[in-house]
Protein backbone atom coordinates (compact mmCIF):
# COMPACT_ATOMS: atom_id res chain seq x y z
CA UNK A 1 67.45 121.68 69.78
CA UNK A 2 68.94 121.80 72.94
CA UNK A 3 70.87 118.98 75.15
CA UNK A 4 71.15 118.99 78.76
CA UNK A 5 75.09 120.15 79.30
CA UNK A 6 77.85 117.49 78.20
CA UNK A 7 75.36 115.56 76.38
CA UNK A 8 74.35 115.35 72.77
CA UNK A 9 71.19 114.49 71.16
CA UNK A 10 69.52 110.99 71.69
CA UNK A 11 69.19 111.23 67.83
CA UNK A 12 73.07 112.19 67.09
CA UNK A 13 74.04 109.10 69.70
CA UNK A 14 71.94 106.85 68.29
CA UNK A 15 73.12 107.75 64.53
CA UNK A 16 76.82 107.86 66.52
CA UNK A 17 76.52 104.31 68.22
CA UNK A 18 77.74 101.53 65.84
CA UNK A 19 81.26 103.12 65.55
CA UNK A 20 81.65 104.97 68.90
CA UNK A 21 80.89 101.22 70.27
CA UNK A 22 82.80 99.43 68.14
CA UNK A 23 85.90 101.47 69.03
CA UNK A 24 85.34 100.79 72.56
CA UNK A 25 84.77 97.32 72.05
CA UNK A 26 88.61 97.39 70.94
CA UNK A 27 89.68 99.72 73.73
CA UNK A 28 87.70 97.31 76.41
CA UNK A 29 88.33 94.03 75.37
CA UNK A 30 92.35 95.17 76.13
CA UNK A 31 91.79 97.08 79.20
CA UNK A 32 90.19 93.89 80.82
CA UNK A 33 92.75 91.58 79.84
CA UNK A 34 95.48 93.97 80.68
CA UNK A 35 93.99 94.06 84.65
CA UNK A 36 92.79 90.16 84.68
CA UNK A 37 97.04 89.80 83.90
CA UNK A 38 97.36 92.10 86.54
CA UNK A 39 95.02 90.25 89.02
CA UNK A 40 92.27 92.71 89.33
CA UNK A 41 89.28 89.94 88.82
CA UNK A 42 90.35 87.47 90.99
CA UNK A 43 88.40 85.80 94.22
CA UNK A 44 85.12 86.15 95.28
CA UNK A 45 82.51 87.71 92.83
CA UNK A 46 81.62 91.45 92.50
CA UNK A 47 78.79 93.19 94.13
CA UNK A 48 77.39 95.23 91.50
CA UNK A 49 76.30 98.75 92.94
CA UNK A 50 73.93 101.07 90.92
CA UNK A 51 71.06 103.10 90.39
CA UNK A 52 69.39 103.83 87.40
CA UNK A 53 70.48 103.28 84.13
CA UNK A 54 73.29 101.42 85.49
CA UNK A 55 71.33 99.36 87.70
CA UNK A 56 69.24 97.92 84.92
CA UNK A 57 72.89 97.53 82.87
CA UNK A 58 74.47 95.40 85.82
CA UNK A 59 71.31 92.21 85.51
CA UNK A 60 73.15 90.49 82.74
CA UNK A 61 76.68 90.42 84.06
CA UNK A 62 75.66 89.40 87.26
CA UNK A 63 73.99 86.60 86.05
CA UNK A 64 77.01 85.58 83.68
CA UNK A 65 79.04 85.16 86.83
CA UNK A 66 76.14 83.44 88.73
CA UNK A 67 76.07 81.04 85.66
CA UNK A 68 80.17 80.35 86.27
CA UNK A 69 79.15 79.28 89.59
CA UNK A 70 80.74 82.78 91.10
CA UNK A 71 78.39 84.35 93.26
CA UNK A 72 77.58 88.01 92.55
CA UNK A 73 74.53 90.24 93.44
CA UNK A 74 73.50 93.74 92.31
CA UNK A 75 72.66 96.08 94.90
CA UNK A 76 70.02 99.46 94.47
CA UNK A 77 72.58 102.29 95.70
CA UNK A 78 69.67 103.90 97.48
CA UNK A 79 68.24 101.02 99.11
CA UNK A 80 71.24 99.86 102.21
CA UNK A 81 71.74 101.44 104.79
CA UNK A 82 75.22 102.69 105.28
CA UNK A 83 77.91 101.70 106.02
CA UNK A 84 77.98 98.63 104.11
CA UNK A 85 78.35 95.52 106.40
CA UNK A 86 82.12 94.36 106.46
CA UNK A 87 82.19 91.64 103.12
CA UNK A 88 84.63 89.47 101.57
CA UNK A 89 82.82 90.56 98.16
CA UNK A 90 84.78 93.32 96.59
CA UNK A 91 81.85 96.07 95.48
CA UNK A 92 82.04 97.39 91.56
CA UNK A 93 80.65 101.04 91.36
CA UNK A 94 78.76 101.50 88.14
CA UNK A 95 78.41 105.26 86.77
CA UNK A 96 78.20 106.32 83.84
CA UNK A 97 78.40 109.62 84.50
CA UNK A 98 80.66 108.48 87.81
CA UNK A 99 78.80 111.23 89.86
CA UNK A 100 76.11 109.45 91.61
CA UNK A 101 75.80 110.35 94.73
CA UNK A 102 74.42 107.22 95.96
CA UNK A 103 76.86 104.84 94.49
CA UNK A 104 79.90 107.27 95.75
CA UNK A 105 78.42 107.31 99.05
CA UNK A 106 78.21 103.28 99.37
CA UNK A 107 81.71 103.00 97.69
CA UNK A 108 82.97 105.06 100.00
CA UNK A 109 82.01 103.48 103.05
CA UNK A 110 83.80 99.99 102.35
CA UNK A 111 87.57 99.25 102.72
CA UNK A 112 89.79 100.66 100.20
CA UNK A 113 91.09 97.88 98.74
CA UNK A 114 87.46 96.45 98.01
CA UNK A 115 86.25 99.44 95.66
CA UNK A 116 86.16 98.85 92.21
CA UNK A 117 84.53 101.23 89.65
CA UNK A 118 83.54 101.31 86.22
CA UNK A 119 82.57 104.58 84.77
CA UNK A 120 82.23 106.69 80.78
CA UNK A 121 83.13 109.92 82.49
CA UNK A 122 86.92 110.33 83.13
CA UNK A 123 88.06 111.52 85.57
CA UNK A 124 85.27 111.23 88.05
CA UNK A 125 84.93 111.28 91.58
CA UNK A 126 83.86 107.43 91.22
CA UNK A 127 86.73 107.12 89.85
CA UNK A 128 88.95 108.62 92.13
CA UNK A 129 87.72 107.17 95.46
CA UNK A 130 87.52 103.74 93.68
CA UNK A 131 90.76 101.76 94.01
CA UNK A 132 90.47 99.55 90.71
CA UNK A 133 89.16 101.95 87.94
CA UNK A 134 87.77 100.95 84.46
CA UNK A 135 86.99 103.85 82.46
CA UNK A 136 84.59 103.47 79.27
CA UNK A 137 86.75 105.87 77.35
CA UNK A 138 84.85 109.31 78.14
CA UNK A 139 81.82 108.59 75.23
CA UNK A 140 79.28 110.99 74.08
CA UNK A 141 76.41 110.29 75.31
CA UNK A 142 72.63 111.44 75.41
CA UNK A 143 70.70 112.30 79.19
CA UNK A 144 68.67 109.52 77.98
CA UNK A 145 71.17 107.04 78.16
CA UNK A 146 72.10 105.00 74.76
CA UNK A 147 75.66 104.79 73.94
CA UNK A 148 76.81 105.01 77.66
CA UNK A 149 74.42 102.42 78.70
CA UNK A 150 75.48 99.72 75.71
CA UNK A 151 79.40 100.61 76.43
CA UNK A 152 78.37 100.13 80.41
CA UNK A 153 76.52 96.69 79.59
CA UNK A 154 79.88 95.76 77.21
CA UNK A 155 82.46 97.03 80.14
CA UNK A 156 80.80 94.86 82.92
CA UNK A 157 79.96 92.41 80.78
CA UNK A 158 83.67 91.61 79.86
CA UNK A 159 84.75 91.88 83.15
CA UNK A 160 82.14 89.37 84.24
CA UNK A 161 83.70 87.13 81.92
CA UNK A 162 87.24 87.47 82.57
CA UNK A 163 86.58 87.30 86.40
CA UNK A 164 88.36 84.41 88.55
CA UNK A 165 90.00 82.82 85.40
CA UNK A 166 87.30 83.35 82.80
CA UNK A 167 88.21 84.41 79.45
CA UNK A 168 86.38 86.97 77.40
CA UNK A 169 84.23 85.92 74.62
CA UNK A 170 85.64 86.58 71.48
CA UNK A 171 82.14 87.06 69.60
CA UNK A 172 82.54 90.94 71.17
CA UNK A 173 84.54 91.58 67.86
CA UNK A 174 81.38 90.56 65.95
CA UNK A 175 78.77 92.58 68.14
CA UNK A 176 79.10 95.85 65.86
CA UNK A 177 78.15 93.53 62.50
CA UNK A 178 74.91 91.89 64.44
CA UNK A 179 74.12 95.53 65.35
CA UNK A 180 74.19 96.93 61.87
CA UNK A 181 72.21 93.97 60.43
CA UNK A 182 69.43 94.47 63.41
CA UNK A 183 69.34 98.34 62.70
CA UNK A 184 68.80 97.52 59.36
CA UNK A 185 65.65 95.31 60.14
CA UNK A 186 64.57 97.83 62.62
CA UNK A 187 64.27 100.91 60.53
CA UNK A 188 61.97 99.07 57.88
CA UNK A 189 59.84 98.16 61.03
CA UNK A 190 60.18 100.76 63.43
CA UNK A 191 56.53 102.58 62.75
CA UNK A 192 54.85 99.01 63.12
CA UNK A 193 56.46 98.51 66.31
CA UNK A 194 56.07 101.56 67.57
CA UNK A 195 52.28 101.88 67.20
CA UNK A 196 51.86 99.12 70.03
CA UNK A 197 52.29 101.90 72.10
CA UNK A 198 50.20 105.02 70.38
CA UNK A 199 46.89 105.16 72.78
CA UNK A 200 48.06 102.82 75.46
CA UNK A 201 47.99 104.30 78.92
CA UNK A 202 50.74 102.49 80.23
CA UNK A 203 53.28 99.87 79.28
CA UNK A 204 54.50 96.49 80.97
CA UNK A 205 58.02 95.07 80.21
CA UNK A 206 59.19 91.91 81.45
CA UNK A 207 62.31 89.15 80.73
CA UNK A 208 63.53 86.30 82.06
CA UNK A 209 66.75 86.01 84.08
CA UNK A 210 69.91 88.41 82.51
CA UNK A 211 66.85 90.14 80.21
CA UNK A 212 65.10 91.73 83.45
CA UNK A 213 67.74 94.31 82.95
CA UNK A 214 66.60 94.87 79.43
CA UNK A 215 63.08 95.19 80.58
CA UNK A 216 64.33 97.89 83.41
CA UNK A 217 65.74 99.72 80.75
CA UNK A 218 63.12 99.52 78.96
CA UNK A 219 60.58 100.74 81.59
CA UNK A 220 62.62 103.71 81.94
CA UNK A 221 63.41 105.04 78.81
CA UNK A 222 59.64 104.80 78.26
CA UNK A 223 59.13 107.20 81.24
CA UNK A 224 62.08 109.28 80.44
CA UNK A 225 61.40 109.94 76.20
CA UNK A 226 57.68 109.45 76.34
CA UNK A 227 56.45 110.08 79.89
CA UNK A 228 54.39 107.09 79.60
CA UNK A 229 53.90 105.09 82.66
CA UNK A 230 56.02 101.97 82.64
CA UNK A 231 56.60 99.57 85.13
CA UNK A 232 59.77 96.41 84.75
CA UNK A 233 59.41 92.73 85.98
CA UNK A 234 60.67 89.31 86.11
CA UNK A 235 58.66 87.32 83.60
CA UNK A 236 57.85 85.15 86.69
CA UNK A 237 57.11 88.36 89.16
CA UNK A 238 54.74 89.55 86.53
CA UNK A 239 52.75 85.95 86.28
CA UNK A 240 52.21 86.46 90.25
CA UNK A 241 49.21 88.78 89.69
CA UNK A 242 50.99 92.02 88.05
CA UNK A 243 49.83 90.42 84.67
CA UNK A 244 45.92 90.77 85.64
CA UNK A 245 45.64 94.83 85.16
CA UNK A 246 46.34 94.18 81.41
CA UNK A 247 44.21 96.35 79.89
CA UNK A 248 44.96 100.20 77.81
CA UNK A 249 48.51 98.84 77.99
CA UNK A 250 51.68 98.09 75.69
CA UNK A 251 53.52 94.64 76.10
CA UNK A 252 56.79 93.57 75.70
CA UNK A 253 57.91 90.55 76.61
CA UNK A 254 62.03 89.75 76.17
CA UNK A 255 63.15 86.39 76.67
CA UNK A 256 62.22 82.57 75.62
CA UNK A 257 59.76 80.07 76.38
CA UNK A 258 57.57 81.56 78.53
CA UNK A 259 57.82 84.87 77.54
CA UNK A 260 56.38 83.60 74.13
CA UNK A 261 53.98 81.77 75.88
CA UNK A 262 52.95 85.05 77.92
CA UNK A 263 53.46 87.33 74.78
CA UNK A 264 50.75 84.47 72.55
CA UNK A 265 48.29 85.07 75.98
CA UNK A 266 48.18 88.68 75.84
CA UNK A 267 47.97 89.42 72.15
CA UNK A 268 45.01 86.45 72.19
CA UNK A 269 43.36 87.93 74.63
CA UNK A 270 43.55 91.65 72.82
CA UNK A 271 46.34 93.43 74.62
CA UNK A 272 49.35 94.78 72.05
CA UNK A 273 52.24 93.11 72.51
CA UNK A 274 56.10 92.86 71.01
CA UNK A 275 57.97 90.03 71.48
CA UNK A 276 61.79 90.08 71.25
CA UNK A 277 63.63 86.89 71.44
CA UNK A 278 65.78 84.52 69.74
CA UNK A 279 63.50 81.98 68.67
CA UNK A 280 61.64 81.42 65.37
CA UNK A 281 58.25 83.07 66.32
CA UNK A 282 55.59 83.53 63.88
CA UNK A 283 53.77 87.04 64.12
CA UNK A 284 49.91 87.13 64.84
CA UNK A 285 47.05 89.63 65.31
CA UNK A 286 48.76 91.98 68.00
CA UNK A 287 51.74 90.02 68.55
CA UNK A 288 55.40 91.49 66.33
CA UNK A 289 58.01 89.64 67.24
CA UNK A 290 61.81 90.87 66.82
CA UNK A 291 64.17 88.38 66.30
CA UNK A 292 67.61 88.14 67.41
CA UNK A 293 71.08 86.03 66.70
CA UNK A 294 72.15 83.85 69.16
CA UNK A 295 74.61 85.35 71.47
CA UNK A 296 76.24 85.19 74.36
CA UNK A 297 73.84 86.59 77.35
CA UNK A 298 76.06 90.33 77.39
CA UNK A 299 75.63 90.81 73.78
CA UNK A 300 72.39 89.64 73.73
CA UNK A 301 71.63 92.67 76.37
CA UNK A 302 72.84 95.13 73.85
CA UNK A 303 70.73 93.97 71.06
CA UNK A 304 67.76 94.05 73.20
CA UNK A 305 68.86 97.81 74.56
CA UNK A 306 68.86 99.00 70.67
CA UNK A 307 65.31 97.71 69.78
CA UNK A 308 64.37 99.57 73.28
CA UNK A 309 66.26 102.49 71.57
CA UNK A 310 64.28 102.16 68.28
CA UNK A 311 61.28 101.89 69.79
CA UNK A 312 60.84 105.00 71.82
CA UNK A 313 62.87 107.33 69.46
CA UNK A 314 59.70 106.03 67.02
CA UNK A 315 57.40 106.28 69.94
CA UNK A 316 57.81 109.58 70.66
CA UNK A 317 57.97 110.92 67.04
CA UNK A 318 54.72 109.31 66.93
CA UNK A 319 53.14 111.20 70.06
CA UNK A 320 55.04 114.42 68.91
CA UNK A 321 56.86 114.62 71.83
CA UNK A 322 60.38 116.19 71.90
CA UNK A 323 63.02 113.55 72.93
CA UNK A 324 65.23 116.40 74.62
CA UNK A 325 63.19 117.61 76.85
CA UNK A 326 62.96 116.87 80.57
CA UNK A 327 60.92 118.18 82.85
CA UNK A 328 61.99 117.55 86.03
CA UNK A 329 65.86 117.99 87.06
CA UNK A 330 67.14 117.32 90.42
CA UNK A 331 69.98 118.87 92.37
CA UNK A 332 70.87 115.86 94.73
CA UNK A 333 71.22 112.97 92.44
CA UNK A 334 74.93 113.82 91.18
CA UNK A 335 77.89 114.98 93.46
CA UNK A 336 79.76 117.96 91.95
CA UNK A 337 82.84 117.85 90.32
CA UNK A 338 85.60 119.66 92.15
């Protein structure tokens, strides 16, 4: 089977994930404490700066920092008009594959001393016009994102932590244990879950607060892997009228209270849905639920990424639709490597 070049299989990642992630949980968790001693995360909060992938891997950081009182934003890479207005705000370039032509282009345009980057690919030309570099340690990685994206949530999510005198969770050296046991629960499930989606015409994720990002990623794996039309939300942009075209769709719902009050409402009313939270929530006609452990808000947006993962690599086996394949490539979206 054949991989886009530099990238392996979304299988081989996937069967790759636990230990590649677990080693750069190590390598991480001492690069960020090296630069906090070295002052890099001081001051006023990051703006996050994305597309993509890396967009939807930026929701949960930013709203650890907004929850230390820090502010922080994340920014579309597309969507300003350049250059950026003059900021106190240093902005944080997020890349996995640090080519992005958008995100380069917005780094670029603000004061040296305010670009940060974080980045898997090393060396990169994110990279190199950034002034403060984190690198993820060069991972393999599938075109549809899985390792890069977990490492990417892990990187920023540490930094988020450690920034303006925080200190880093220690749970992080527990994450690869909760990921094995979850994995575990998932493969005995993964068909159920799965079918939710087998006939639906198009599928509807939404979270609450640092899960939107989940949902994001969610949306677009879905349109990536399985070419089914998928669209992302805020649990409470989706109550505003999105919710009403339910109908031929897949559900899932990621979050707490109201997402199982939402999740209960759809799967009453006939509509397939999957919850995944960390509550105690009983299953019902149309309704599976997938529980998690209680973690911190950047672990908890890994866990959520590798049900996501489960569930379209079973998805698409179902549909009989090869996972490698792309069909439309673009010659714009990445900057060249010189």
């Amino acid at each position: 089977m054949s991989t886009p070049e530099g990238h392996i299989t979304f299988a081989a990642a996937r069967a790759q994930q636990h230990d590649v992630l677990e080693g750069a949980l190590r390598r991480l968790g001492a690069e960020v404490a090296a630069r906090q001693a070295d002052g890099w995360f001081r001051g006023p909060g990051p703006i996050f700066v994305a597309i993509g992938a890396s967009f939807a891997a930026a929701c949960a950081p930013t709203w650890t920092l907004r929850s230390r009182g820090i502010h922080s934003w994340r920014l579309s890479a597309g969507d300003h008009p350049l250059p950026y207005p003059a900021s106190r705000h240093p902005l944080l370039a997020v890349s996995q594959s640090g080519r992005s032509a958008e995100t380069l282009a917005v780094l670029s345009s603000v004061d040296e001393p305010l670009r940060y980057a974080v980045t898997n690919a090393d060396p990169s030309p994110i990279g190199a016009a950034a002034s403060r570099h984190v690198s993820l340690g060069d991972l393999p990685d599938s075109y549809a994102s899985t390792i890069g994206y977990t490492a990417t949530v892990a990187g920023l999510g540490m930094i988020a932590e450690a920034w303006d005198g925080g200190r880093v969770d220690p749970g992080w050296a527990l994450l690869p244990e909760r990921i094995s046991a979850l994995e575990a629960v998932l493969a005995e499930r993964a068909d159920d879950l799965a079918a939710t989606f087998a006939g639906a015409r198009s599928a509807d994720f939404a979270g609450a607060g640092p899960s939107v990002g989940s949902a994001e990623a969610g949306a677009l794996l879905f349109r990536e892997v399985v070419r089914l039309p998928a669209t992302a939300m805020s649990t409470r942009q989706y109550l505003h009228g999105a919710m009403e075209s339910a109908g031929g769709t897949a559900h899932v719902l990621i979050g707490g209270e109201r997402e199982i009050a939402v999740a209960r409402t759809l799967s009453g009313a006939g509509h397939p849905t999957i919850l995944v939270t960390t509550d105690d929530v009983p299953a019902a006609p149309l309704l599976q639920v997938v529980r998690l452990p209680a973690v911190p808000l950047n672990q908890r947006a890994i866990l959520e990424a590798i049900v996501l993962q489960v569930l379209v690599a079973r998805a698409a086996a179902q549909a009989d639709i090869d996972i490698e394949e792309f069909v439309f490539h673009h010659d714009d979206t990445k900057v060249p490597v010189l």
